[in-house]
PDB file of N, CA and C in Angstrom:
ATOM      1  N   UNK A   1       0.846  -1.190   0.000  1.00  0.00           N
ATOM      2  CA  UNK A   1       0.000   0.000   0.000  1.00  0.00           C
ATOM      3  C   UNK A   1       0.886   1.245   0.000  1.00  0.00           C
ATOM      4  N   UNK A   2       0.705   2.252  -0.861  1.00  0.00           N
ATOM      5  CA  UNK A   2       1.426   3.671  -0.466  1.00  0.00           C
ATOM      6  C   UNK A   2       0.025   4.893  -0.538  1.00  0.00           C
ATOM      7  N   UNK A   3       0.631   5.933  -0.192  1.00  0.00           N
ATOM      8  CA  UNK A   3      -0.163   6.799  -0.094  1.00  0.00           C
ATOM      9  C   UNK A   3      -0.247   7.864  -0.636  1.00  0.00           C
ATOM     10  N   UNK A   4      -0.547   8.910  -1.640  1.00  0.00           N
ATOM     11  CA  UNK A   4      -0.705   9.543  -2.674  1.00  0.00           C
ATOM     12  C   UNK A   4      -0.617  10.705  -2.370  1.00  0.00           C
ATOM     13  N   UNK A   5      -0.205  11.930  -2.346  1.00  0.00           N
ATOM     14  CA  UNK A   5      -0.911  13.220  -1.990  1.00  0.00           C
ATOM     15  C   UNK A   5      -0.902  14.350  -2.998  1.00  0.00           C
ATOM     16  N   UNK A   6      -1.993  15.257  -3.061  1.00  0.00           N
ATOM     17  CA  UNK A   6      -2.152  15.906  -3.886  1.00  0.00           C
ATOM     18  C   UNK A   6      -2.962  17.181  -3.661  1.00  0.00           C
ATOM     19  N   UNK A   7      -2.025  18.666  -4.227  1.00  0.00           N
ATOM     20  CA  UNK A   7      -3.239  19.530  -4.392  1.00  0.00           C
ATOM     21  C   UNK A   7      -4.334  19.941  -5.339  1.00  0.00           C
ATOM     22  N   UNK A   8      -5.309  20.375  -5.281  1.00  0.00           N
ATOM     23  CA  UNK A   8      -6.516  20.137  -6.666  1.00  0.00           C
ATOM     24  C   UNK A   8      -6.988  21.518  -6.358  1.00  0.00           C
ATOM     25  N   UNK A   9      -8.311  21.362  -7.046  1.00  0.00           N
ATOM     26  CA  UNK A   9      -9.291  22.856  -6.741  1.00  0.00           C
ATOM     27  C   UNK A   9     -10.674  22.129  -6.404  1.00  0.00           C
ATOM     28  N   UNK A  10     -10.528  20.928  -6.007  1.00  0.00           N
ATOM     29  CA  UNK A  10     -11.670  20.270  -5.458  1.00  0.00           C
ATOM     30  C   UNK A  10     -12.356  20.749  -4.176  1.00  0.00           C
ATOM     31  N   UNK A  11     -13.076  21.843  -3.819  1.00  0.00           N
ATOM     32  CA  UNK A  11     -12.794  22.642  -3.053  1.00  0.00           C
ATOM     33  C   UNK A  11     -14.267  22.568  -2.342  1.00  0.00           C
ATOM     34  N   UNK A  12     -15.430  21.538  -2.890  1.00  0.00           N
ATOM     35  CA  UNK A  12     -16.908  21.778  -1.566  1.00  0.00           C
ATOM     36  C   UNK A  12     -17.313  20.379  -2.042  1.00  0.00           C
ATOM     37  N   UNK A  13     -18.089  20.411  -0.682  1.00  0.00           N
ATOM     38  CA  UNK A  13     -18.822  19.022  -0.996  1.00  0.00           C
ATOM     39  C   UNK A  13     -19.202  18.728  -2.271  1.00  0.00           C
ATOM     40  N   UNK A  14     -20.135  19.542  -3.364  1.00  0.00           N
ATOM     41  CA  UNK A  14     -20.125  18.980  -4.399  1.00  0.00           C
ATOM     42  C   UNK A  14     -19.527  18.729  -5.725  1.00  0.00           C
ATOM     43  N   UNK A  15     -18.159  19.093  -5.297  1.00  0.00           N
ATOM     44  CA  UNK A  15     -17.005  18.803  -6.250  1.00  0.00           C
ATOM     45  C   UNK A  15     -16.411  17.238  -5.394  1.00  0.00           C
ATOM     46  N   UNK A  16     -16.659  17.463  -4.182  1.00  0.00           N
ATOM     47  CA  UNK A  16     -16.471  15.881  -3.556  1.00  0.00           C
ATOM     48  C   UNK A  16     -17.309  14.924  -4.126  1.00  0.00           C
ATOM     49  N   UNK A  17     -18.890  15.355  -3.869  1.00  0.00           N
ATOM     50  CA  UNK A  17     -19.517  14.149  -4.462  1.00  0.00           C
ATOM     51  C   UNK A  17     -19.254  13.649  -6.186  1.00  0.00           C
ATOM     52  N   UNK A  18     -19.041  14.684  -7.020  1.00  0.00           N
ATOM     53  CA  UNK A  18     -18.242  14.915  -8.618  1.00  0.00           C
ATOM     54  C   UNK A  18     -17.775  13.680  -8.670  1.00  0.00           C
ATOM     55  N   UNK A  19     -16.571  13.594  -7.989  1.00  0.00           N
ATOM     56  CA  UNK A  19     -15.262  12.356  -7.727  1.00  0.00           C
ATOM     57  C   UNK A  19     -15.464  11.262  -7.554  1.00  0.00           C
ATOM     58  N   UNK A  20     -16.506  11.615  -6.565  1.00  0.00           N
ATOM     59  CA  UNK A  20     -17.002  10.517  -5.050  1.00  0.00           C
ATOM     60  C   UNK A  20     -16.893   8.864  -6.385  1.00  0.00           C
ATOM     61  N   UNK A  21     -17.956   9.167  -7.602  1.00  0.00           N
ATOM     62  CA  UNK A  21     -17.813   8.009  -8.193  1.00  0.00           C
ATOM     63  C   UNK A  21     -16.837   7.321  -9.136  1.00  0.00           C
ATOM     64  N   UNK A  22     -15.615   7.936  -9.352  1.00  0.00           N
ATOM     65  CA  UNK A  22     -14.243   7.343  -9.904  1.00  0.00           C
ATOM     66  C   UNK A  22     -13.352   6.782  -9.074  1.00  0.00           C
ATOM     67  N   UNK A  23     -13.686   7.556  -7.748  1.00  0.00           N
ATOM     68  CA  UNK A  23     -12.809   6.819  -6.549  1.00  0.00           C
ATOM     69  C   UNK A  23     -13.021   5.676  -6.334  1.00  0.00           C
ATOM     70  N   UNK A  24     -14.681   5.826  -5.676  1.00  0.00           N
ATOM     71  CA  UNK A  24     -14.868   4.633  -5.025  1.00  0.00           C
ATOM     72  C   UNK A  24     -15.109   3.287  -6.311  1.00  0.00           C
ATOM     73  N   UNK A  25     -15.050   3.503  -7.082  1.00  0.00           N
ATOM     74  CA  UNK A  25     -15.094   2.517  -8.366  1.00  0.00           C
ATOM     75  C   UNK A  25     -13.686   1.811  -8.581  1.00  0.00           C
ATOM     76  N   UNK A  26     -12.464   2.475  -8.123  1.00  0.00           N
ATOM     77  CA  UNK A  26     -11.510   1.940  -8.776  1.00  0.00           C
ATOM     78  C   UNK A  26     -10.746   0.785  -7.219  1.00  0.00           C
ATOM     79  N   UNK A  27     -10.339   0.105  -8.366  1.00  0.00           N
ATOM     80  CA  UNK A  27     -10.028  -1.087  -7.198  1.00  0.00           C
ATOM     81  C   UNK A  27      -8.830  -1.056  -6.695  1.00  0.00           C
ATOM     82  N   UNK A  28      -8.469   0.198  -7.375  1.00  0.00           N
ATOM     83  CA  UNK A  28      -6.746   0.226  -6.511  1.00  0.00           C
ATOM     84  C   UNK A  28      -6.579   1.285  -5.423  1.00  0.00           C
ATOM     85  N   UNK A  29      -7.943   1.910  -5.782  1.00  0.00           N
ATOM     86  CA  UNK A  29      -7.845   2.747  -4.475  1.00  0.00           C
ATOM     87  C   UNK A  29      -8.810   2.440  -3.138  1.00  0.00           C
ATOM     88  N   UNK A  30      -7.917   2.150  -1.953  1.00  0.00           N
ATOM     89  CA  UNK A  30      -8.374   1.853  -0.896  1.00  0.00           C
ATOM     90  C   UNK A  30      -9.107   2.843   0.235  1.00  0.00           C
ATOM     91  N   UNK A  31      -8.803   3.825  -0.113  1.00  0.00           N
ATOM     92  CA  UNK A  31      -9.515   5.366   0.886  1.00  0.00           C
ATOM     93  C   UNK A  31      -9.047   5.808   0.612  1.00  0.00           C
ATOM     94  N   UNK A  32      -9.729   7.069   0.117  1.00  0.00           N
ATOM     95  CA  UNK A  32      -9.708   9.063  -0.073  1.00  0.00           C
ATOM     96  C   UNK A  32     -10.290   9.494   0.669  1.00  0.00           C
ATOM     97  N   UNK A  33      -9.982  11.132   0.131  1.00  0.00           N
ATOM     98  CA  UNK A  33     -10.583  11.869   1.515  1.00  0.00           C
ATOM     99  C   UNK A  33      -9.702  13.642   0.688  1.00  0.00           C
ATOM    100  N   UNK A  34     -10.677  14.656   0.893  1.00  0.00           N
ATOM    101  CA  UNK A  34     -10.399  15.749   0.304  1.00  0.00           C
ATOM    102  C   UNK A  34     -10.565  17.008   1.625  1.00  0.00           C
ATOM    103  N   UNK A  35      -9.577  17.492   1.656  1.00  0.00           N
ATOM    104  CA  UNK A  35      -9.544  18.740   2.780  1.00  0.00           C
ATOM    105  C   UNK A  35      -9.825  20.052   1.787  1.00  0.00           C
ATOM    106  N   UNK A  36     -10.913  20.142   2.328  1.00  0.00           N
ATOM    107  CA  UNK A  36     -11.358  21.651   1.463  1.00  0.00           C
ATOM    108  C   UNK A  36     -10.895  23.021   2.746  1.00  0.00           C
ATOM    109  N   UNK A  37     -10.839  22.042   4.080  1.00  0.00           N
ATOM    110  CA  UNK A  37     -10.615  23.629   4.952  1.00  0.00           C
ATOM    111  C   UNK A  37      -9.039  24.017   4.450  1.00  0.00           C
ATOM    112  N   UNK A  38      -8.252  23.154   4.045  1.00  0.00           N
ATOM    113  CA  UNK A  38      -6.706  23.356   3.617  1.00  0.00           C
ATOM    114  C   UNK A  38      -6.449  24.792   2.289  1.00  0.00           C
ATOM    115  N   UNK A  39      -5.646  24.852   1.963  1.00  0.00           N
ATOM    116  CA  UNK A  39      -5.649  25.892   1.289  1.00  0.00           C
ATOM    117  C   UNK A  39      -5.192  25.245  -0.263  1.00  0.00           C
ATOM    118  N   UNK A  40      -4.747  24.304  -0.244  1.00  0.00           N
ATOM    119  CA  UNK A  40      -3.806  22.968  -1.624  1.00  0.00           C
ATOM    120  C   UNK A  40      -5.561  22.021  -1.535  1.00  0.00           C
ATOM    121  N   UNK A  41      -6.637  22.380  -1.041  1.00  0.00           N
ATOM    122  CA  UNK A  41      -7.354  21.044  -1.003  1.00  0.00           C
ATOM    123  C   UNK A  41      -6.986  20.082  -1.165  1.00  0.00           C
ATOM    124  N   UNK A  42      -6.543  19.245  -0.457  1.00  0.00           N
ATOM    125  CA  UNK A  42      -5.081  18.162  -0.387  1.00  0.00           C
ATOM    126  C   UNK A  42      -6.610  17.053  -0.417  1.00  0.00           C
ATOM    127  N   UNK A  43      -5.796  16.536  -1.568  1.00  0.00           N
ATOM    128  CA  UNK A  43      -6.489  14.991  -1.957  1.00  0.00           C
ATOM    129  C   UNK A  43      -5.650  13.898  -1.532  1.00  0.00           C
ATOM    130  N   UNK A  44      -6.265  13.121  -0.629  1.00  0.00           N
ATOM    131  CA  UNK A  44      -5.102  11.884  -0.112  1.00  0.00           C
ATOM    132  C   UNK A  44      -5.739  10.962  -0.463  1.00  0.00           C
ATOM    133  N   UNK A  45      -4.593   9.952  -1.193  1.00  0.00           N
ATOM    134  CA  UNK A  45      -5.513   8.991  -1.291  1.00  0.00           C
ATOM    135  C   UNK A  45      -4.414   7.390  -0.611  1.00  0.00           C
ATOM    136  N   UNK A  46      -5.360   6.366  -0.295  1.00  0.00           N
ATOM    137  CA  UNK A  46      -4.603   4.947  -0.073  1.00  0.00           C
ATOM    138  C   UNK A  46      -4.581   4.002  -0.851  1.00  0.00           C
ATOM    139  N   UNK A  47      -3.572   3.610  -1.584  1.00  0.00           N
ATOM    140  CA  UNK A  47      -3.606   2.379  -2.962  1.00  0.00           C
ATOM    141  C   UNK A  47      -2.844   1.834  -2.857  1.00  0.00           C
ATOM    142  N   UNK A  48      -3.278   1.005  -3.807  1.00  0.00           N
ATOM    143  CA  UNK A  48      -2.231  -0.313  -3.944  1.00  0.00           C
ATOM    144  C   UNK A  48      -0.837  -0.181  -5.455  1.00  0.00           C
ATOM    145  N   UNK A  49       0.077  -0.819  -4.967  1.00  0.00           N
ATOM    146  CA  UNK A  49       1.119  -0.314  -5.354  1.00  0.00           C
ATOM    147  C   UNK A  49       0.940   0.068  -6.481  1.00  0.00           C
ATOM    148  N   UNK A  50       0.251  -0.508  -7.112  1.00  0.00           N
ATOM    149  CA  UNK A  50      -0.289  -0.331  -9.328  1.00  0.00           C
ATOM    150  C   UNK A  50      -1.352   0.801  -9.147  1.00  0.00           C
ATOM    151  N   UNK A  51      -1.530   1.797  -8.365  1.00  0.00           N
ATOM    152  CA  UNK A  51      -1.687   2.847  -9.020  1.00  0.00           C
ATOM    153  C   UNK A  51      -0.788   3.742  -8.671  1.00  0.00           C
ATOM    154  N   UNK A  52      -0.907   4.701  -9.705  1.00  0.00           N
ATOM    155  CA  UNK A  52       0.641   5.651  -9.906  1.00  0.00           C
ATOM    156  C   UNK A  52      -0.072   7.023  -9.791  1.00  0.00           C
ATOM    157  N   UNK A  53       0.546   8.281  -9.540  1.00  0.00           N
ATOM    158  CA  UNK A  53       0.120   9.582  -9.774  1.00  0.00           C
ATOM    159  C   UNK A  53      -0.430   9.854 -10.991  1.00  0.00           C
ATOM    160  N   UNK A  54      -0.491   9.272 -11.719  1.00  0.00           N
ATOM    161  CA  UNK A  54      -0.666  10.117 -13.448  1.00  0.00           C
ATOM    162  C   UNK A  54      -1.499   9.135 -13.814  1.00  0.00           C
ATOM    163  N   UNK A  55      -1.844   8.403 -12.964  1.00  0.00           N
ATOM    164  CA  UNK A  55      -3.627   7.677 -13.110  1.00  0.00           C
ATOM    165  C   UNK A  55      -4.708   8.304 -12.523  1.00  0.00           C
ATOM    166  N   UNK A  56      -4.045   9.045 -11.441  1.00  0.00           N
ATOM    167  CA  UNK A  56      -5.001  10.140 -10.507  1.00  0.00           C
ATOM    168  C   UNK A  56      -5.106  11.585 -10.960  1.00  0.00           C
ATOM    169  N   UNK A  57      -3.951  11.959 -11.797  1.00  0.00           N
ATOM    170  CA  UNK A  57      -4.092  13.200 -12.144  1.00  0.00           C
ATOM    171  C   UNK A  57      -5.120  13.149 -13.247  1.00  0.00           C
ATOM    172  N   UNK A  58      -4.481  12.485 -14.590  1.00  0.00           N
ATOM    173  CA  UNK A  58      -5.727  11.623 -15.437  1.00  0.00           C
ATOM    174  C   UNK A  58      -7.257  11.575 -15.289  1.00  0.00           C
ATOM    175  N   UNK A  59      -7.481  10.893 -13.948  1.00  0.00           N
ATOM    176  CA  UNK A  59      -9.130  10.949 -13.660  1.00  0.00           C
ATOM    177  C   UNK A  59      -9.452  12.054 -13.199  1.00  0.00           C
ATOM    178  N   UNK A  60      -9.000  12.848 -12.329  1.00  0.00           N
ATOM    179  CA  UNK A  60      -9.464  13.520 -11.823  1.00  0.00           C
ATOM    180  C   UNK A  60      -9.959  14.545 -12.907  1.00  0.00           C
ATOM    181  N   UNK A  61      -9.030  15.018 -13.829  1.00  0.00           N
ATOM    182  CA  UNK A  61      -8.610  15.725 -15.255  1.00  0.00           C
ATOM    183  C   UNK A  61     -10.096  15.479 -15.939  1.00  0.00           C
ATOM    184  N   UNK A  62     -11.137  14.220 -16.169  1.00  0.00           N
ATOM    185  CA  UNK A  62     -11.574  13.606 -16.634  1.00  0.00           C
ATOM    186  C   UNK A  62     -13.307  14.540 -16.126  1.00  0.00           C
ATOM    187  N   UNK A  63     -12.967  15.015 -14.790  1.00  0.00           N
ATOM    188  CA  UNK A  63     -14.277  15.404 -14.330  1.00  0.00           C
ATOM    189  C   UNK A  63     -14.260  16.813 -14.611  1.00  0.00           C
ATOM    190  N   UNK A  64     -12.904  17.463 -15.078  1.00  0.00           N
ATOM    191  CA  UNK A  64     -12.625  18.690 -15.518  1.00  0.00           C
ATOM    192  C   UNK A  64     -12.031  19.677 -14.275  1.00  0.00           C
ATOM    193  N   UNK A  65     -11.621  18.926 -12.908  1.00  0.00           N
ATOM    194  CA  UNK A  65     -10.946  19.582 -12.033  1.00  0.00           C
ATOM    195  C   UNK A  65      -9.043  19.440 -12.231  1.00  0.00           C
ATOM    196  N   UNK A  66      -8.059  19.866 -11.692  1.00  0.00           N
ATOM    197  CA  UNK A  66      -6.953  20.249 -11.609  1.00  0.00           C
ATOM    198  C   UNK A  66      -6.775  19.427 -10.566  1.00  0.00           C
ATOM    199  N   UNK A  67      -5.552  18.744 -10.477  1.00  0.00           N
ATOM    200  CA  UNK A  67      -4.682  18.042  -9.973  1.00  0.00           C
ATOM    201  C   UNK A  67      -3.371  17.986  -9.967  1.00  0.00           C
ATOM    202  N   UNK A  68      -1.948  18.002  -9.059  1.00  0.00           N
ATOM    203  CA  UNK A  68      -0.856  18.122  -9.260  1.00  0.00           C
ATOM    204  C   UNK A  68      -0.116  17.303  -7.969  1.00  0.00           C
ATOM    205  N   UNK A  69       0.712  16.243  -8.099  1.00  0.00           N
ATOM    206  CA  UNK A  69       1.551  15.649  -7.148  1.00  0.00           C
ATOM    207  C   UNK A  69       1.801  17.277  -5.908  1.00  0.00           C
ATOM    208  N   UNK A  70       1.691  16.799  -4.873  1.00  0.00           N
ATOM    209  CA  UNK A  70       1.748  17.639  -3.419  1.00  0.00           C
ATOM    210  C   UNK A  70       3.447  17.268  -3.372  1.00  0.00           C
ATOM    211  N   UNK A  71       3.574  15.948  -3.530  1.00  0.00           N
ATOM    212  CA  UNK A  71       4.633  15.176  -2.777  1.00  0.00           C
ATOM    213  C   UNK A  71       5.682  14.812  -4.131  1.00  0.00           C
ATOM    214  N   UNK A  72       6.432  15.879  -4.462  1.00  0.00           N
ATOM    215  CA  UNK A  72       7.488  15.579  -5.678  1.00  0.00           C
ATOM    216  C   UNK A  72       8.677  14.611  -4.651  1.00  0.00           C
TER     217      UNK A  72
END
């Protein structure tokens, strides 16, 4: 398992719920979770080793929000 981090512009509940269904769909990701009180709305996520950053930037990209590795 590693752990992902990221800032976005995912920034209220209903840019959470937006997501809510690519996350919980994919089988490599084990728990997310989006801090909108943060100022990076830090997207964390828990996966399994086969998913990579640029599968997350990708989807997220997909719902038309911004995404960028937190953790170079």
């Amino acid at each position: 398992m590693k752990v992902l981090i990221f800032q976005t512009n995912i920034d209220s509940n209903q840019n959470i719920e937006a997501v809510q269904p690519l996350f919980n769909s994919n089988s490599h990701i084990i728990d997310w979770s989006v801090d909108t009180e943060d100022i990076d709305n830090v997207l964390r996520i828990e996966a399994t080793d086969y998913l990579q950053e640029t599968d997350v930037i990708n989807l997220i990209g997909t719902q038309g929000f911004y995404c960028d590795d937190l953790v170079g």
